[in-house]
Protein backbone atom coordinates (compact mmCIF):
# COMPACT_ATOMS: atom_id res chain seq x y z
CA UNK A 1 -28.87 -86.25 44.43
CA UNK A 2 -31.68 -88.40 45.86
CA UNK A 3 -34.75 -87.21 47.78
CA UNK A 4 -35.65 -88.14 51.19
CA UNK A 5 -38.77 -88.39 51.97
CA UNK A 6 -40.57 -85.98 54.84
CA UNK A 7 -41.65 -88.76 56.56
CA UNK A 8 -39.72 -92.13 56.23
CA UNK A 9 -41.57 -95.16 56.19
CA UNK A 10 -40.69 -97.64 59.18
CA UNK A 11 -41.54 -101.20 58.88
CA UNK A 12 -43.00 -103.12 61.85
CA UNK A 13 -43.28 -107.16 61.68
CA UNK A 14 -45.01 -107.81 64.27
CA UNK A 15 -45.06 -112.11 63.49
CA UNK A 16 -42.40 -112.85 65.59
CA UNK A 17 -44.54 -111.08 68.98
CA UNK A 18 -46.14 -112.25 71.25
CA UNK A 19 -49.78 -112.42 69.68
CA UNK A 20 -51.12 -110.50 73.26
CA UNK A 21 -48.01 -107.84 73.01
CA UNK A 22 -48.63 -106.72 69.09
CA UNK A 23 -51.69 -104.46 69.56
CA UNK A 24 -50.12 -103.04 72.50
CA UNK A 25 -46.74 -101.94 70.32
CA UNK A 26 -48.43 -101.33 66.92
CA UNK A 27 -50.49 -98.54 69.12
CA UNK A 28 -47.80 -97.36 70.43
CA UNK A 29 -46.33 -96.60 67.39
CA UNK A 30 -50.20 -95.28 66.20
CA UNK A 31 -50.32 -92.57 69.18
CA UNK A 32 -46.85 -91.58 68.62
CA UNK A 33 -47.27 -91.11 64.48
CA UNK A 34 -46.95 -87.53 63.45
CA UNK A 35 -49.45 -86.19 60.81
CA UNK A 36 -49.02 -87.20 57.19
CA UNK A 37 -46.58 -89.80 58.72
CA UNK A 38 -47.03 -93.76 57.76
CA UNK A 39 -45.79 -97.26 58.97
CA UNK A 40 -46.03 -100.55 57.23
CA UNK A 41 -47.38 -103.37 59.84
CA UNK A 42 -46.26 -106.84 58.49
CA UNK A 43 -48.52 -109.61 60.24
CA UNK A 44 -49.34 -113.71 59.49
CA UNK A 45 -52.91 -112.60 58.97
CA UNK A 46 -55.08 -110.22 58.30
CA UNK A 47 -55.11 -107.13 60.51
CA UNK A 48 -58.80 -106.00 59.70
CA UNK A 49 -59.74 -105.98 64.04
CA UNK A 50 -57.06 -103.71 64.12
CA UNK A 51 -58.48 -101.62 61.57
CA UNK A 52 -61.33 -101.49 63.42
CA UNK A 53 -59.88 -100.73 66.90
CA UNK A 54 -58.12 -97.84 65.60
CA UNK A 55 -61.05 -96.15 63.96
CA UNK A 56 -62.81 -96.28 67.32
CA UNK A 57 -60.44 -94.69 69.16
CA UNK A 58 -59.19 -92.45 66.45
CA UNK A 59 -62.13 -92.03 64.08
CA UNK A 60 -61.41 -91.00 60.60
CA UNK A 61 -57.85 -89.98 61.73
CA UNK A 62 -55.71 -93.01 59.98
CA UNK A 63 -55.81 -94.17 56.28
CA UNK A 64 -55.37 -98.53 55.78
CA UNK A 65 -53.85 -99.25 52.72
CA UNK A 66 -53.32 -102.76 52.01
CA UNK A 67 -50.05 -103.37 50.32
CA UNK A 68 -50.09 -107.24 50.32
CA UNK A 69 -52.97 -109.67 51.36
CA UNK A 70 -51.65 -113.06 52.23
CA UNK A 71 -51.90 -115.96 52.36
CA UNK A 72 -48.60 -115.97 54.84
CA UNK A 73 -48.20 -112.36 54.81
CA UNK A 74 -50.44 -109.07 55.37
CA UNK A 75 -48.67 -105.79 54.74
CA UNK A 76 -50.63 -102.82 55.43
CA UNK A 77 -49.68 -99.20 55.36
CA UNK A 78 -50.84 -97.10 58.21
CA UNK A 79 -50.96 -93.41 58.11
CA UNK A 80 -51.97 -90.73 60.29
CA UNK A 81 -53.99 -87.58 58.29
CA UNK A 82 -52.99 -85.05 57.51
CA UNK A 83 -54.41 -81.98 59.62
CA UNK A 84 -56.31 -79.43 57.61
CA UNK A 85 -54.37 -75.92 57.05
């Protein structure tokens, strides 16, 4: 029998957007993320503004793990923290 994991991973490609309407759905999917829950943003380029945008509004609340770093395609893995017990 296979696991399944707590959280699934959802992927979001966000290349096919409109380049003003991705931040606006990538944080909706941000301030809707449950702790120790993760989505993969795929993008044409590299995301790093969005990094920073997210740890001003939600400092030290998200890991950014790159998964793949161009040149055509950026996947990064966005997670909320877990909360401390």
């Amino acid at each position: 029998m296979s696991q399944v994991a707590e959280h699934p991973v959802n992927e979001i490609d966000v290349r096919s957007f409109v380049p003003a309407q991705r931040h606006e759905k990538i944080f909706q999917l941000v301030d809707n993320l449950a702790p120790g829950a993760s989505f993969i943003l795929i993008n044409d380029h590299d995301p790093k503004p969005l990094y920073y945008q997210i740890e001003a509004e939600y400092p030290k609340q998200f890991s950014w793990t790159y998964l793949e770093k161009g040149p055509s395609v950026w996947r990064v893995e966005i997670g909320r923290v877990q909360q401390a017990a």
